[in-house]
PDB file of N, CA and C in Angstrom:
ATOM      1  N   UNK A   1     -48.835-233.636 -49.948  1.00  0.00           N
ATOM      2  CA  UNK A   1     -48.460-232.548 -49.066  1.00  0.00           C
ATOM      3  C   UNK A   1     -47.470-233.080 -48.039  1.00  0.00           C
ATOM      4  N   UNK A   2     -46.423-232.249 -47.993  1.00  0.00           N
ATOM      5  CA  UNK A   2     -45.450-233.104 -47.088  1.00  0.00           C
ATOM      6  C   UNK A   2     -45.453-232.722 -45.134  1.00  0.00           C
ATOM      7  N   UNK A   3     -45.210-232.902 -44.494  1.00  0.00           N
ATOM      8  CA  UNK A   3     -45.475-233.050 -43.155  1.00  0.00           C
ATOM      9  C   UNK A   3     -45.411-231.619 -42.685  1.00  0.00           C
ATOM     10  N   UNK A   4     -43.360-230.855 -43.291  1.00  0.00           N
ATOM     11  CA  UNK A   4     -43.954-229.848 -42.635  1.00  0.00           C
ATOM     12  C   UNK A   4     -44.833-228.665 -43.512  1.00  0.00           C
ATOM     13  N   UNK A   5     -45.358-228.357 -44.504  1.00  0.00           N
ATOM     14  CA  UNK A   5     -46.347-227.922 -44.948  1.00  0.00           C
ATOM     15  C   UNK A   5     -47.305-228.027 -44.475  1.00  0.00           C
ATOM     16  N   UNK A   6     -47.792-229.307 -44.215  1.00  0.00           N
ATOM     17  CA  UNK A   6     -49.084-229.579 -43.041  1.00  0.00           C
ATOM     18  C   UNK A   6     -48.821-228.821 -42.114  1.00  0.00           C
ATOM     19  N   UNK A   7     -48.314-228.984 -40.990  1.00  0.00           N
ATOM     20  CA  UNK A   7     -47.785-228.027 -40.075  1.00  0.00           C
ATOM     21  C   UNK A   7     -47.725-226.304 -39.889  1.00  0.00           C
ATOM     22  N   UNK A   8     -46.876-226.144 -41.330  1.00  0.00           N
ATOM     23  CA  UNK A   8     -46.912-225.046 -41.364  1.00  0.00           C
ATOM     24  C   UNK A   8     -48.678-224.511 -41.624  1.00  0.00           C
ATOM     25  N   UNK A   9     -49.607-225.248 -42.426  1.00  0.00           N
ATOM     26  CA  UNK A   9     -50.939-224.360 -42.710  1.00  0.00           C
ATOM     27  C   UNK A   9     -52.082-225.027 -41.313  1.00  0.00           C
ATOM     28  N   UNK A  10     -51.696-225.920 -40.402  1.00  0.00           N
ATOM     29  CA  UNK A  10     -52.200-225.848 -39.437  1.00  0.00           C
ATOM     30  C   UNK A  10     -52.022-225.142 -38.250  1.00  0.00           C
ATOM     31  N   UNK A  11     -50.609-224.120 -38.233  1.00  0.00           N
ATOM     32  CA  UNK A  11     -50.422-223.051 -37.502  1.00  0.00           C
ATOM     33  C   UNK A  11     -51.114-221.899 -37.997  1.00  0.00           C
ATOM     34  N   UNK A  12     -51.113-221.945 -38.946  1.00  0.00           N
ATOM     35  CA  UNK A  12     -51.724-220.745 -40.153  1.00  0.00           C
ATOM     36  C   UNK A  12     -53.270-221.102 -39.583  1.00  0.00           C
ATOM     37  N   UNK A  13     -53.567-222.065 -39.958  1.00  0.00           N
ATOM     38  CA  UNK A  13     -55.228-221.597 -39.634  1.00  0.00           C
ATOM     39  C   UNK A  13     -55.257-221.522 -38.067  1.00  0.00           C
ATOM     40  N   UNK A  14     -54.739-222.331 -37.100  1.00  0.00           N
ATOM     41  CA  UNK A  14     -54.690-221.836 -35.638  1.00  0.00           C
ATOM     42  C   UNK A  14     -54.730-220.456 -35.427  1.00  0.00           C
ATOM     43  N   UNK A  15     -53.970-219.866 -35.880  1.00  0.00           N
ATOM     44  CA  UNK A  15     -53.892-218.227 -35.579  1.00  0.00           C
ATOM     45  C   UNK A  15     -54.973-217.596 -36.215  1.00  0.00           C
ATOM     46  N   UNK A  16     -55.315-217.730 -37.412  1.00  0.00           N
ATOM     47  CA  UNK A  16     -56.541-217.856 -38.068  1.00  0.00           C
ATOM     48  C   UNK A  16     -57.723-217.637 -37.221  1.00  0.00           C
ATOM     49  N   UNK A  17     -57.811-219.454 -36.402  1.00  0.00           N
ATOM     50  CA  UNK A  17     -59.390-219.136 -35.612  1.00  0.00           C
ATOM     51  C   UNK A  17     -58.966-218.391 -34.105  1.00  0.00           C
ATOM     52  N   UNK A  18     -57.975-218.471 -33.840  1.00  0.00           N
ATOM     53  CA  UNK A  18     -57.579-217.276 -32.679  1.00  0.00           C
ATOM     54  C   UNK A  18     -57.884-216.128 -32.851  1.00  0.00           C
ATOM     55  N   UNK A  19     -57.782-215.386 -34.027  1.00  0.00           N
ATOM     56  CA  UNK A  19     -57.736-213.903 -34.272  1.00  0.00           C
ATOM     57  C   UNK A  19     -59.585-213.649 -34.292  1.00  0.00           C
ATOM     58  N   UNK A  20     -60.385-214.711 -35.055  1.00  0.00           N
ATOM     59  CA  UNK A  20     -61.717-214.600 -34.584  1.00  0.00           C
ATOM     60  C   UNK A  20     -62.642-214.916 -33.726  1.00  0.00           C
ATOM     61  N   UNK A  21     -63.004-213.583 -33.909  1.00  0.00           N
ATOM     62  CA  UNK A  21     -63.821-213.207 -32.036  1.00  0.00           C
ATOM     63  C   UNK A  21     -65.095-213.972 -32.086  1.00  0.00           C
ATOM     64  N   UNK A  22     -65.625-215.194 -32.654  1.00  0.00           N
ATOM     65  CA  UNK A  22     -66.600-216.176 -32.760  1.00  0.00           C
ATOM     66  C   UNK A  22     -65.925-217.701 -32.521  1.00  0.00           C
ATOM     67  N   UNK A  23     -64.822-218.016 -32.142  1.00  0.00           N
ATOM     68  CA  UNK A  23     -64.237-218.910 -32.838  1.00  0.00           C
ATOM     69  C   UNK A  23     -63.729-219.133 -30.963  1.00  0.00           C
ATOM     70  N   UNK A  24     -64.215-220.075 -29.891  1.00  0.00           N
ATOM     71  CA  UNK A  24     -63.878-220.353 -28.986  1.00  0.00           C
ATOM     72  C   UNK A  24     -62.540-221.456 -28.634  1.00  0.00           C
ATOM     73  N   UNK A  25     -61.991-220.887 -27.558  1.00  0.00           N
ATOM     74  CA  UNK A  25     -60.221-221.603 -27.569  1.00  0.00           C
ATOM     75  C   UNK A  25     -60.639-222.689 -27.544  1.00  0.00           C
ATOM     76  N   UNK A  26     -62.204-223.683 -26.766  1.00  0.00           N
ATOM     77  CA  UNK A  26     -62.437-224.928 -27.105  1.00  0.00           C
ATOM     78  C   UNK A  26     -62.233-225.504 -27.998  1.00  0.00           C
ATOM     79  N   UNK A  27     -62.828-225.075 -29.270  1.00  0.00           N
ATOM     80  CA  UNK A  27     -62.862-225.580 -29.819  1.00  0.00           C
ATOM     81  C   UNK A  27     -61.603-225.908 -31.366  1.00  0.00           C
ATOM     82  N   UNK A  28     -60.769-224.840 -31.228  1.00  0.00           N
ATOM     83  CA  UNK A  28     -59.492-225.060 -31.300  1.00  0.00           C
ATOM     84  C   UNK A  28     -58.634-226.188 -30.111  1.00  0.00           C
ATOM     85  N   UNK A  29     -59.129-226.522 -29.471  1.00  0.00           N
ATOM     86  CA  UNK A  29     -58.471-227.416 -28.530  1.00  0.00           C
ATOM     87  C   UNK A  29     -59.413-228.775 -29.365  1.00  0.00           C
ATOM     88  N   UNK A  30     -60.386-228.715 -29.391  1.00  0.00           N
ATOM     89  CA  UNK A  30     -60.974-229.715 -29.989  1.00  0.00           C
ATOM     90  C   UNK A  30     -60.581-230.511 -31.569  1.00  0.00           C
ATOM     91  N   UNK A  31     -60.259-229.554 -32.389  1.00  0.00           N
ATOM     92  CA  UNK A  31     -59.456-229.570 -33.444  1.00  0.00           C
ATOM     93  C   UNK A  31     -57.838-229.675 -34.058  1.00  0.00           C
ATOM     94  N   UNK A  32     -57.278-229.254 -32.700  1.00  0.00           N
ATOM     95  CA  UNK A  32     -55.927-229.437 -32.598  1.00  0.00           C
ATOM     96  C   UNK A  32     -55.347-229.758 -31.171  1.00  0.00           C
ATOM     97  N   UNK A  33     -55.911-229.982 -30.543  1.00  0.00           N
ATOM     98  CA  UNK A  33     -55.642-230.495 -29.124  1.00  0.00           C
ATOM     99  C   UNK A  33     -54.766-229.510 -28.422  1.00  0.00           C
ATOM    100  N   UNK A  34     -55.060-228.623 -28.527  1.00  0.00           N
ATOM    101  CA  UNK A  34     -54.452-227.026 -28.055  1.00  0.00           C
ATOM    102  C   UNK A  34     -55.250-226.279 -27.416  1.00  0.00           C
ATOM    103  N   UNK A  35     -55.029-226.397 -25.723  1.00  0.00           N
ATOM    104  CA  UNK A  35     -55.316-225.430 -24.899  1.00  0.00           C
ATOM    105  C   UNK A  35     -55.321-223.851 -24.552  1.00  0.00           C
ATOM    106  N   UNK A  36     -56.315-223.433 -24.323  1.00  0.00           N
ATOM    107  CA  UNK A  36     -56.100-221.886 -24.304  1.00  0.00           C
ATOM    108  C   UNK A  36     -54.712-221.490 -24.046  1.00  0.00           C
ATOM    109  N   UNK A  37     -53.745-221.955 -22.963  1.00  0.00           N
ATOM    110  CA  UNK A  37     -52.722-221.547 -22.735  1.00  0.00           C
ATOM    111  C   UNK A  37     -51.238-221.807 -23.783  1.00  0.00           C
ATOM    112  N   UNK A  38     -51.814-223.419 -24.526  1.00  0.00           N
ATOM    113  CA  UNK A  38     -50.945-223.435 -25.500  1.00  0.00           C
ATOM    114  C   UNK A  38     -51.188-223.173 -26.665  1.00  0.00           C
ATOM    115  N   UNK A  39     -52.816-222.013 -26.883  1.00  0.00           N
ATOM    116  CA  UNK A  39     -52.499-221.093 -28.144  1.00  0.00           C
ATOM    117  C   UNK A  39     -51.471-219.458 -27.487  1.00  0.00           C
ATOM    118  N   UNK A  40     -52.364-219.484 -26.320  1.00  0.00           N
ATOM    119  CA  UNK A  40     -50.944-218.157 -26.212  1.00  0.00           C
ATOM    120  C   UNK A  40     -49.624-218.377 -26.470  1.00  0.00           C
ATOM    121  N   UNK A  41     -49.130-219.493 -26.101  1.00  0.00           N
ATOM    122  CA  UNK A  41     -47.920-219.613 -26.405  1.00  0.00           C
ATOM    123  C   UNK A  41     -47.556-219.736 -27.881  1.00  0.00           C
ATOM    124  N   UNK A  42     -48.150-220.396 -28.621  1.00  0.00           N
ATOM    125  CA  UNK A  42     -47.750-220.216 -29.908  1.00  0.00           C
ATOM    126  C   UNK A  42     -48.223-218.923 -30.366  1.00  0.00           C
ATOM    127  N   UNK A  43     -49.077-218.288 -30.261  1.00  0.00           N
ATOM    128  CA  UNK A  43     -49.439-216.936 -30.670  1.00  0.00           C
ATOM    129  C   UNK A  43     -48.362-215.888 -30.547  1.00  0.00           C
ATOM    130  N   UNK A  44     -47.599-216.169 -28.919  1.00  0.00           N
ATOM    131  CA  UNK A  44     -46.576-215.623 -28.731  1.00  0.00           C
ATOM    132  C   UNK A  44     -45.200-215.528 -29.531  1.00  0.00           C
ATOM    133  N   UNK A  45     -45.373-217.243 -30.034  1.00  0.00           N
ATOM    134  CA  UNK A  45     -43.918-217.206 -30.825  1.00  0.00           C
ATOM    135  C   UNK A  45     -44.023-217.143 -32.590  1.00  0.00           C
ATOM    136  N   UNK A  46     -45.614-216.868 -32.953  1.00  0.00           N
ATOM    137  CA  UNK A  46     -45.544-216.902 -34.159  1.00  0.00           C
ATOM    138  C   UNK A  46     -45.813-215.488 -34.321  1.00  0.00           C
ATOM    139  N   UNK A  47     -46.479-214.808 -34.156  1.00  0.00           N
ATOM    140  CA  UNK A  47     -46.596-213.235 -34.118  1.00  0.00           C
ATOM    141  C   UNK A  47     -45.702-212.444 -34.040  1.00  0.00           C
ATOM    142  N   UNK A  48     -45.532-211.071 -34.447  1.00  0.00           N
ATOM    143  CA  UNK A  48     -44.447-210.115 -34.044  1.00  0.00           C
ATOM    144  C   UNK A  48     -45.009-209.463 -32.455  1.00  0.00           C
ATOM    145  N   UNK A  49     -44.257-208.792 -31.824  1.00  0.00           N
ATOM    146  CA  UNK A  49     -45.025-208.918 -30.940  1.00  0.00           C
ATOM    147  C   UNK A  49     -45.533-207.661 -30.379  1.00  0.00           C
ATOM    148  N   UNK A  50     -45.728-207.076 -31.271  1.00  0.00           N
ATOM    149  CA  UNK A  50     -47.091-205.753 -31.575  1.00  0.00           C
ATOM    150  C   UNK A  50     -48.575-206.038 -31.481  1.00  0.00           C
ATOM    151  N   UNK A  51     -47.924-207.411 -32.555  1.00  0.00           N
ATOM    152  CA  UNK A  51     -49.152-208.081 -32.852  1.00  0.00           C
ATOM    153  C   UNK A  51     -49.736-209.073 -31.934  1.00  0.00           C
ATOM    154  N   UNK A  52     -49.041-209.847 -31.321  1.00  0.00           N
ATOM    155  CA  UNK A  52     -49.513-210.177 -29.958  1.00  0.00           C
ATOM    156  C   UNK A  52     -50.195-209.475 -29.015  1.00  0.00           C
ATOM    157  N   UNK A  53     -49.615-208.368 -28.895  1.00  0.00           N
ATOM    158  CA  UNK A  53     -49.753-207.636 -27.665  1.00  0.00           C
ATOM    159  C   UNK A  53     -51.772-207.226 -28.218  1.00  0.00           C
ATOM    160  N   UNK A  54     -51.384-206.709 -29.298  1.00  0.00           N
ATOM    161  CA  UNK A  54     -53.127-206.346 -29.755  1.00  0.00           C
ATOM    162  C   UNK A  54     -54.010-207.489 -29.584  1.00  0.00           C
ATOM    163  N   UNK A  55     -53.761-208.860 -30.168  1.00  0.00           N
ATOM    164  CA  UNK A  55     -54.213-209.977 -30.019  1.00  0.00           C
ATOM    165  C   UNK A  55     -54.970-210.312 -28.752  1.00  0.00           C
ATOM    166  N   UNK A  56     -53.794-210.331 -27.393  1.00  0.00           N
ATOM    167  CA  UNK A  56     -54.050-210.270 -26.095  1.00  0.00           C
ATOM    168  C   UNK A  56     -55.274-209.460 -25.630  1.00  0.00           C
ATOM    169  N   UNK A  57     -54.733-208.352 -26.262  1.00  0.00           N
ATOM    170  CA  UNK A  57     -55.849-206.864 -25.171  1.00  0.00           C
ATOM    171  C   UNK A  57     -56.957-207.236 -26.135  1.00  0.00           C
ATOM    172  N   UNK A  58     -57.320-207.814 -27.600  1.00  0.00           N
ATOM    173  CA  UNK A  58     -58.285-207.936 -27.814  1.00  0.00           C
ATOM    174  C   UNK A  58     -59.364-209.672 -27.386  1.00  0.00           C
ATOM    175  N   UNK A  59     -59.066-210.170 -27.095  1.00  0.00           N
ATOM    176  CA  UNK A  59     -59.171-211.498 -27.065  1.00  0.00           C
ATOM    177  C   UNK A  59     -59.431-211.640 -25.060  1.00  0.00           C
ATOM    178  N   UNK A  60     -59.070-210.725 -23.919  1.00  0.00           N
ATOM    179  CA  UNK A  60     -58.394-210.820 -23.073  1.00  0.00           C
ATOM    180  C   UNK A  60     -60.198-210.412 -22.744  1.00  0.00           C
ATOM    181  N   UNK A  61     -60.725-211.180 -21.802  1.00  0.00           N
ATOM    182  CA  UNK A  61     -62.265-211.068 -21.536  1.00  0.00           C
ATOM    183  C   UNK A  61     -63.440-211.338 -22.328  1.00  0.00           C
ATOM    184  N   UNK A  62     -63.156-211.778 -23.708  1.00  0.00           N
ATOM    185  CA  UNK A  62     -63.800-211.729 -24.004  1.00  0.00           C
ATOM    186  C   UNK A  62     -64.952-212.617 -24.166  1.00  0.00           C
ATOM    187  N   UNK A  63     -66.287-212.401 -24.246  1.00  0.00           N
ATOM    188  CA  UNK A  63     -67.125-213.875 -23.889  1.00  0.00           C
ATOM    189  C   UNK A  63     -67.068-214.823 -24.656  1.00  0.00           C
ATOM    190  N   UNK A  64     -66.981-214.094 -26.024  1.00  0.00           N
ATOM    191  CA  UNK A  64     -67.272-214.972 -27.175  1.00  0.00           C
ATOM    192  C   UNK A  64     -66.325-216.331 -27.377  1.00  0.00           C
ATOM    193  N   UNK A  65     -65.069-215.884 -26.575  1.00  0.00           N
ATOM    194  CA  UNK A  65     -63.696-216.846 -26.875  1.00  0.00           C
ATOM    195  C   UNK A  65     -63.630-218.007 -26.089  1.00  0.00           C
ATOM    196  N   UNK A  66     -64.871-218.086 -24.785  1.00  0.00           N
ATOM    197  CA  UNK A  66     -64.901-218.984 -23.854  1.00  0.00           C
ATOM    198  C   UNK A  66     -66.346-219.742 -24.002  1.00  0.00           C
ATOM    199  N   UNK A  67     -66.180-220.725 -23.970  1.00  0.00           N
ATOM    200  CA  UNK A  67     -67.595-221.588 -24.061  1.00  0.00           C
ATOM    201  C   UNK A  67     -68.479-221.442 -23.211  1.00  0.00           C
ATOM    202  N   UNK A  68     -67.872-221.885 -22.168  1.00  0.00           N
ATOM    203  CA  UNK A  68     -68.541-221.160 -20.602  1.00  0.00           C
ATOM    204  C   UNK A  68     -69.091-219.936 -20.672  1.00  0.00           C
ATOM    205  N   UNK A  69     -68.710-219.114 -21.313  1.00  0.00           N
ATOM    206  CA  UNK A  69     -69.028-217.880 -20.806  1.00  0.00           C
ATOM    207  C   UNK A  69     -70.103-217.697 -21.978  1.00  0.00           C
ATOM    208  N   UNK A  70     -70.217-217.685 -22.745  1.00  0.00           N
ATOM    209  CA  UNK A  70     -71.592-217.372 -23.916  1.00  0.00           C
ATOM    210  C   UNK A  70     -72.712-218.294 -23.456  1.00  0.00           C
ATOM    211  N   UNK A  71     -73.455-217.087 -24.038  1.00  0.00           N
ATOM    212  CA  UNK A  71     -74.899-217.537 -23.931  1.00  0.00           C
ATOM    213  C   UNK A  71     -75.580-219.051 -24.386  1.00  0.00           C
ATOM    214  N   UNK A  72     -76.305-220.079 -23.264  1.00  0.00           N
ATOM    215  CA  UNK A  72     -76.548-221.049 -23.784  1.00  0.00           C
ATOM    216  C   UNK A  72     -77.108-221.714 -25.511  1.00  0.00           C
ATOM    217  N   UNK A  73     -77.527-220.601 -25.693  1.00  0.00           N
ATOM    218  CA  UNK A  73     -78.107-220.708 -26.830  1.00  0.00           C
ATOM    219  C   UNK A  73     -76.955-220.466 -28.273  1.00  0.00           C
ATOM    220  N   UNK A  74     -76.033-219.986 -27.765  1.00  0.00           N
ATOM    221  CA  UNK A  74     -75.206-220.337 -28.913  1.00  0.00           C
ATOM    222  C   UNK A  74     -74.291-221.457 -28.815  1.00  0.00           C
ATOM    223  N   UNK A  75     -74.567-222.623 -29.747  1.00  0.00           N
ATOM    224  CA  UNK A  75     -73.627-223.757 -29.951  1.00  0.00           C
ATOM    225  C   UNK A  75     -72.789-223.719 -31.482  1.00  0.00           C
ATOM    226  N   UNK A  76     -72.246-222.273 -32.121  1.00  0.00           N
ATOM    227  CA  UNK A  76     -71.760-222.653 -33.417  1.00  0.00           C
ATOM    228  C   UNK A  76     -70.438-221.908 -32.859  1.00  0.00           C
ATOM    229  N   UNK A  77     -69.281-221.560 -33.918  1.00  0.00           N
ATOM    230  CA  UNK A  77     -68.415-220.930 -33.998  1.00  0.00           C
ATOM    231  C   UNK A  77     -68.045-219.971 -34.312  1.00  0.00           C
ATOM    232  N   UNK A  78     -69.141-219.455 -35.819  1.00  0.00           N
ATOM    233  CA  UNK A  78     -69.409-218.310 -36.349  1.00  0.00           C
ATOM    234  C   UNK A  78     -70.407-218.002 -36.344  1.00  0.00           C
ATOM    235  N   UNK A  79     -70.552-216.743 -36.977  1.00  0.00           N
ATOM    236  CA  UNK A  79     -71.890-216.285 -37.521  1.00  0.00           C
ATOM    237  C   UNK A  79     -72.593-216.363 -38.542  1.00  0.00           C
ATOM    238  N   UNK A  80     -73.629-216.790 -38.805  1.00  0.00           N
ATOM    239  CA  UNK A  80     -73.943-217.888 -40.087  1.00  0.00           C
ATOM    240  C   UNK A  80     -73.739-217.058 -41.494  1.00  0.00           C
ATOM    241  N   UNK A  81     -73.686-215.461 -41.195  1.00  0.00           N
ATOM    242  CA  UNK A  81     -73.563-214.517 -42.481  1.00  0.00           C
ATOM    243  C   UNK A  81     -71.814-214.345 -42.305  1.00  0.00           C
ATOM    244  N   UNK A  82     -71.188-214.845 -41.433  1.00  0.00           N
ATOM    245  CA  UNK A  82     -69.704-214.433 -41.613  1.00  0.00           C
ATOM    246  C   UNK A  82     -69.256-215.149 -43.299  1.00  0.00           C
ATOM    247  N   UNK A  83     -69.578-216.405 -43.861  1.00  0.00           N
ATOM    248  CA  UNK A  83     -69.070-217.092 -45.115  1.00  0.00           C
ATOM    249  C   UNK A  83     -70.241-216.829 -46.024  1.00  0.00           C
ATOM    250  N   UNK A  84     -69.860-216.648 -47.267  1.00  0.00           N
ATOM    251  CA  UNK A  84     -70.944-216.201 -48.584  1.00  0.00           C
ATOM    252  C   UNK A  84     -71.258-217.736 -48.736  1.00  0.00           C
ATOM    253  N   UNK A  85     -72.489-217.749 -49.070  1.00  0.00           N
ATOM    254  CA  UNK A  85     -73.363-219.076 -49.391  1.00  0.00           C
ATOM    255  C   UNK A  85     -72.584-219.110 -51.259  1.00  0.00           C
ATOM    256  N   UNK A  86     -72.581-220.600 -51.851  1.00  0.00           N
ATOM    257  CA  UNK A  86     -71.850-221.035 -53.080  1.00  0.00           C
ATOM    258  C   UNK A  86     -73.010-221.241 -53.158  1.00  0.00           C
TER     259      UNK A  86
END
């Protein structure tokens, strides 16, 4: 796989765990060393910006997206029925 292919499907899944509302900006920072503020920015420049704008107003308070802010008792990313068991 050549470098920018890598690249290109590690923006791809970035936006990926951005768009899900289980999936905290931590831990995208943890995985790609990308801060809440520098997924907006790429969100900004990879999106059309319709699609941003929905992104924003959906994502914009929400608890699930902040570590801090959810309930102690959840330490995962998803929801264990979000992926079909193989």
């Amino acid at each position: 796989m050549s470098e920018n292919s890598r690249l290109e499907s590690d923006v791809s899944r970035i936006i990926e765990m951005a768009w899900e509302d289980r999936t905290p900006f931590e831990a995208i920072e943890q995985l790609y060393g990308l801060n809440e503020s520098a997924v907006v920015t790429l969100m900004r420049r990879e999106l059309k910006p319709s699609s941003y704008r929905l992104w924003r107003k959906r994502v914009n308070g929400r608890v699930t997206k902040h570590q801090k802010l959810r309930h102690p008792d959840i330490n995962r990313g998803f929801c264990p029925t979000q992926y079909k068991q193989k």
